[in-house]
N, C-alpha and C. Protein backbone atom coordinates (compact mmCIF):
# COMPACT_ATOMS: atom_id res chain seq x y z
N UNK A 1 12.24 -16.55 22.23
CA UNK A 1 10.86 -16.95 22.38
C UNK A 1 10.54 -17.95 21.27
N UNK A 2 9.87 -19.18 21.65
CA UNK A 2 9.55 -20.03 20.63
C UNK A 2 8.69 -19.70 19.51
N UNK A 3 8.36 -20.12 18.54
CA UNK A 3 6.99 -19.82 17.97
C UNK A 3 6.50 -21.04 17.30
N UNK A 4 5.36 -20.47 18.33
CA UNK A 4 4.44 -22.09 17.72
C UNK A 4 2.77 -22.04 17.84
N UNK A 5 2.60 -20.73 17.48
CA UNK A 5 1.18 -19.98 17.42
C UNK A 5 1.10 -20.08 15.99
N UNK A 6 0.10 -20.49 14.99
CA UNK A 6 -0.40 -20.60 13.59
C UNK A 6 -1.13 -19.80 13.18
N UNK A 7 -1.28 -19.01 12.34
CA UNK A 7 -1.96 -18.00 12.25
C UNK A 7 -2.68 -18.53 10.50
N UNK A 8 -4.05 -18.85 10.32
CA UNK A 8 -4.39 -19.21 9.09
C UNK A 8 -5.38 -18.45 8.55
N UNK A 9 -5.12 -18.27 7.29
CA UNK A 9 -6.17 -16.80 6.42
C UNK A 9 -6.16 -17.48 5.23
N UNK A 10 -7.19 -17.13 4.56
CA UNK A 10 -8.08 -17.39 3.43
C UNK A 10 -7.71 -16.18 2.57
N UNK A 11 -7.36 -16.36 1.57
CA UNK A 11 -6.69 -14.40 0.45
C UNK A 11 -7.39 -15.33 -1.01
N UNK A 12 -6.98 -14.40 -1.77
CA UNK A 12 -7.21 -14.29 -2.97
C UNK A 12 -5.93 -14.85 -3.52
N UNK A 13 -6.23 -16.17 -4.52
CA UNK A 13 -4.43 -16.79 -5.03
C UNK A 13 -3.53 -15.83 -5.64
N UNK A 14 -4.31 -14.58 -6.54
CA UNK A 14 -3.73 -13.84 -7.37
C UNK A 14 -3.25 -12.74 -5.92
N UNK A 15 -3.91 -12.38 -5.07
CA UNK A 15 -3.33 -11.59 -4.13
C UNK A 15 -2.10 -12.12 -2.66
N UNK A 16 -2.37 -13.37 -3.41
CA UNK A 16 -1.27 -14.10 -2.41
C UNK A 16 -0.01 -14.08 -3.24
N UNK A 17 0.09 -14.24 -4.86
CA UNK A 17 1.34 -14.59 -5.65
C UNK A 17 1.56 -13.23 -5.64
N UNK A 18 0.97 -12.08 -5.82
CA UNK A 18 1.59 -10.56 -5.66
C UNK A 18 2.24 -10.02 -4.37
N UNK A 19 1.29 -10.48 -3.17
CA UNK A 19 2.09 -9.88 -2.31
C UNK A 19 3.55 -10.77 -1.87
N UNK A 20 3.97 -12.06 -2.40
CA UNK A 20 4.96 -12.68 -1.69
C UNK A 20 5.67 -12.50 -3.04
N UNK A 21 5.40 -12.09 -3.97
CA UNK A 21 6.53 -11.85 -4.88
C UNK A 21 7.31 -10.25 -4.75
N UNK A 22 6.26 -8.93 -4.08
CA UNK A 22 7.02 -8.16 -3.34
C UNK A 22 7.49 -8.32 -1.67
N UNK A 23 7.08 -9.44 -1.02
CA UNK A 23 7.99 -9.89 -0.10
C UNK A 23 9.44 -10.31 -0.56
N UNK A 24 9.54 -10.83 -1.50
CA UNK A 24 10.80 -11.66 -2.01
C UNK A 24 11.79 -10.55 -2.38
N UNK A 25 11.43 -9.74 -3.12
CA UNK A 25 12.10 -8.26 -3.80
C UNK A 25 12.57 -7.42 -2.57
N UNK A 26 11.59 -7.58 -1.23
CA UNK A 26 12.63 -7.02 0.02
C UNK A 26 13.40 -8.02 1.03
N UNK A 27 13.01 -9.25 0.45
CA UNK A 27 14.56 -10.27 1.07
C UNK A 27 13.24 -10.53 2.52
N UNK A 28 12.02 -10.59 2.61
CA UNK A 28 10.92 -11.22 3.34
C UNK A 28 10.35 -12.48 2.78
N UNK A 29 10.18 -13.43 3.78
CA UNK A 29 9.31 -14.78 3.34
C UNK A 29 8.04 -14.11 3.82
N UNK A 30 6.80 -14.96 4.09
CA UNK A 30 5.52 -15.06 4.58
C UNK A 30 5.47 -14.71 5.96
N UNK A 31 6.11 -15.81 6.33
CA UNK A 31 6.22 -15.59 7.99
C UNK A 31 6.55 -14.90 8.52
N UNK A 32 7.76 -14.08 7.84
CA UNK A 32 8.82 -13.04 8.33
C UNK A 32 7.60 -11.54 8.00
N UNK A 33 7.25 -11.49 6.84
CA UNK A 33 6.11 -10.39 6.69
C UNK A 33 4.95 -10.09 7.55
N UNK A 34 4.58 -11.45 7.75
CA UNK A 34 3.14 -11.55 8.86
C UNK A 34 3.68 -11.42 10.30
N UNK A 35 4.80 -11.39 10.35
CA UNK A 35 5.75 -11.26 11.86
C UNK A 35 5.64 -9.33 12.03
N UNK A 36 6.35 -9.10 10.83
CA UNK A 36 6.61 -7.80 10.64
C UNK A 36 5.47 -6.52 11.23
N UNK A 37 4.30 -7.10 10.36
CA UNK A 37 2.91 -6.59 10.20
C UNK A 37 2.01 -6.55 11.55
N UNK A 38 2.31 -7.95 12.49
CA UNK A 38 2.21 -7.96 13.67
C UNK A 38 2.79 -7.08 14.68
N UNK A 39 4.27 -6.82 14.49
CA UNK A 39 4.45 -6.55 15.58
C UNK A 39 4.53 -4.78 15.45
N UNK A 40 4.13 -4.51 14.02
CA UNK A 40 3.81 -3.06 13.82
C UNK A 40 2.09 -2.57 14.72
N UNK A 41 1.34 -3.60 14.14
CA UNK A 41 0.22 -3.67 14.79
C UNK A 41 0.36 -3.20 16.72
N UNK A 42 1.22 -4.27 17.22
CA UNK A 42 1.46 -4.11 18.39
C UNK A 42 1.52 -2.58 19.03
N UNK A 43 2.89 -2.03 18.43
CA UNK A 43 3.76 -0.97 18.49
C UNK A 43 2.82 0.25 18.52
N UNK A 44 2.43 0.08 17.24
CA UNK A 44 1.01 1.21 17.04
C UNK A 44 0.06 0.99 17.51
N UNK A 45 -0.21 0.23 18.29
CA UNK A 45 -1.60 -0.13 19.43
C UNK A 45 -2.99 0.33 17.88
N UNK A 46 -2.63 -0.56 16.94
CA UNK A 46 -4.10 -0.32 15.73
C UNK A 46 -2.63 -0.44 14.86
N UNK A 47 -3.57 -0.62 13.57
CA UNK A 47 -3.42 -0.74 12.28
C UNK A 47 -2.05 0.26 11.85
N UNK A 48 -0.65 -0.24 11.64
CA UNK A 48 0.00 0.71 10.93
C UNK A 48 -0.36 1.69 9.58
N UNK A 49 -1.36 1.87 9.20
CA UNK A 49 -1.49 2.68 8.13
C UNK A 49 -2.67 3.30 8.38
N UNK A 50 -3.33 4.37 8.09
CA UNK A 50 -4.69 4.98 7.77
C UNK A 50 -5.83 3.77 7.07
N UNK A 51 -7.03 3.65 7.47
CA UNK A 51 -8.07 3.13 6.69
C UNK A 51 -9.26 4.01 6.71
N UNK A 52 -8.92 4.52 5.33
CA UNK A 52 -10.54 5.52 5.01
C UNK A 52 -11.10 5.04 3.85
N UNK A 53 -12.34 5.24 3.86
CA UNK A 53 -13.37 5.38 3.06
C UNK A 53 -13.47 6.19 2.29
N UNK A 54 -13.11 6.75 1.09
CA UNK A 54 -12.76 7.52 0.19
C UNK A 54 -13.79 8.49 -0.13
N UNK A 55 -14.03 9.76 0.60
CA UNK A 55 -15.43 10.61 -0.18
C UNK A 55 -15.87 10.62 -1.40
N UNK A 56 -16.78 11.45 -1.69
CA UNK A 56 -17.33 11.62 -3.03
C UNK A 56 -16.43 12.18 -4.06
N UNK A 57 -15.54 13.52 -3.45
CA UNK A 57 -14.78 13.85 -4.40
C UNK A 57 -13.67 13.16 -4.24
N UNK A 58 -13.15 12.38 -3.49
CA UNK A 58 -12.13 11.36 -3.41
C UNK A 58 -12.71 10.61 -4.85
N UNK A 59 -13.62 9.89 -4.51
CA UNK A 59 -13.45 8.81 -5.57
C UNK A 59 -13.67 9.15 -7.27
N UNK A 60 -14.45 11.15 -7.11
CA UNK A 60 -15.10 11.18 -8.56
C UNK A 60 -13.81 11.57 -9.15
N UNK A 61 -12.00 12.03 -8.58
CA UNK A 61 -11.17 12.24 -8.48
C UNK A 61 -10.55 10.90 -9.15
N UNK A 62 -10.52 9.73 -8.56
CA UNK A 62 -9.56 8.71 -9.23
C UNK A 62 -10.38 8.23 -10.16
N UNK A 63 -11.81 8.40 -10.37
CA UNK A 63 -12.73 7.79 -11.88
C UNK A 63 -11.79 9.00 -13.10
N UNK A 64 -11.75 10.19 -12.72
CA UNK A 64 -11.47 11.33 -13.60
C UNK A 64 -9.70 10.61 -13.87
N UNK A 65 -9.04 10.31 -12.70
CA UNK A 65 -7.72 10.10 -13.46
C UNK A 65 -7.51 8.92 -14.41
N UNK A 66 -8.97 7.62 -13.65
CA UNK A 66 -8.89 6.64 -13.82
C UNK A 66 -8.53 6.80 -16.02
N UNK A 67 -9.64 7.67 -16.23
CA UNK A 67 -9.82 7.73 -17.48
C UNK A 67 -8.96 8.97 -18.09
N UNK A 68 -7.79 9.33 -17.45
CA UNK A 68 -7.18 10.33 -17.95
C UNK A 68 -7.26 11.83 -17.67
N UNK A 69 -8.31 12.39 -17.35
CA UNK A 69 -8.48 13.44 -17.14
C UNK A 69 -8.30 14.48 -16.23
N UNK A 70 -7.84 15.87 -16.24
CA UNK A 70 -7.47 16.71 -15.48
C UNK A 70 -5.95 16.34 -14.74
N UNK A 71 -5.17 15.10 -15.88
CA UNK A 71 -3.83 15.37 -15.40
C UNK A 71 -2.79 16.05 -15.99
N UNK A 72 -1.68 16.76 -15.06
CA UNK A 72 -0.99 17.72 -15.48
C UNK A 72 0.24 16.49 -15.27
N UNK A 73 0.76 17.08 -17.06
CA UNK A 73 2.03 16.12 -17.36
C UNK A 73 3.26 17.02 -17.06
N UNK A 74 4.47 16.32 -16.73
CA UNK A 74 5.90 17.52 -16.34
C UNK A 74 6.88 16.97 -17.02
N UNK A 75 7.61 17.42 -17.56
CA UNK A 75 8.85 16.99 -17.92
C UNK A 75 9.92 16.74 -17.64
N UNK A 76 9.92 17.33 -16.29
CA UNK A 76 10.85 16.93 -15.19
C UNK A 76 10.64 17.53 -13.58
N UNK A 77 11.21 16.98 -13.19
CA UNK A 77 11.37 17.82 -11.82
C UNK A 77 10.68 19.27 -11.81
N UNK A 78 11.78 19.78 -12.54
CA UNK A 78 11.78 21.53 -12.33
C UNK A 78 10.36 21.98 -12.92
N UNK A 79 9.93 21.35 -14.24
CA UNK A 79 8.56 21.54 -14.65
C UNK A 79 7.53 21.43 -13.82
N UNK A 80 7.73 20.27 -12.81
CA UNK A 80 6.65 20.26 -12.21
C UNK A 80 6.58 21.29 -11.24
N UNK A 81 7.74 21.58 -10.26
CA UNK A 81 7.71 22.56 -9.26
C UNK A 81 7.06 24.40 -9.71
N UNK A 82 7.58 24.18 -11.34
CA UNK A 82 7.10 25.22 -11.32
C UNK A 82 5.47 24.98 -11.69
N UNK A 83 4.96 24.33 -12.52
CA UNK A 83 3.82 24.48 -12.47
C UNK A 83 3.19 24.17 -11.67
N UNK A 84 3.77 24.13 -9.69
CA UNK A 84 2.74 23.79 -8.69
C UNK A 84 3.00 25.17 -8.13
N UNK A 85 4.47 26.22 -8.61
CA UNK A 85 4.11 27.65 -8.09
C UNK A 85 5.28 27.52 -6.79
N UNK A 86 6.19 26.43 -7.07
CA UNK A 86 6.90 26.45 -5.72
C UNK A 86 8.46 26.68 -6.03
């Protein structure tokens, strides 16, 4: 199939040099990503990923980590499993 459909978007420069510098790190150009993203779109008839709106305790949750608080540090693996009780 040819391609010769243009697809043009307006981003943020700093959000354009981030996301094609982790395109590059998985061996993706632009086109090949926006191909990708499309035809996931397709497949999944909607958006490959979840889009929510983050509740109240969602967000008073990442302000609290934002600034450090209420996180539990592990020292490894096994530390953590046990201090989740599993």
């Amino acid at each position: 199939m040819s391609k010769s459909a243009v697809v043009k978007a307006r981003v943020e420069p700093e959000l354009k040099k981030q996301a094609e510098a982790v395109f590059r790190k998985i061996g993706l150009n632009t086109t090949q990503a926006i191909t990708l993203f499309y035809t996931q779109v397709e497949l999944c008839n909607g958006l490959p990923f979840d889009v929510r709106i983050p509740n109240e305790e969602t967000l008073k949750a990442f302000e609290e980590s934002d600034r450090g608080e209420g996180l539990v540090k592990c020292e490894d693996l096994e530390d953590m499993f046990k201090k989740l009780e599993l």
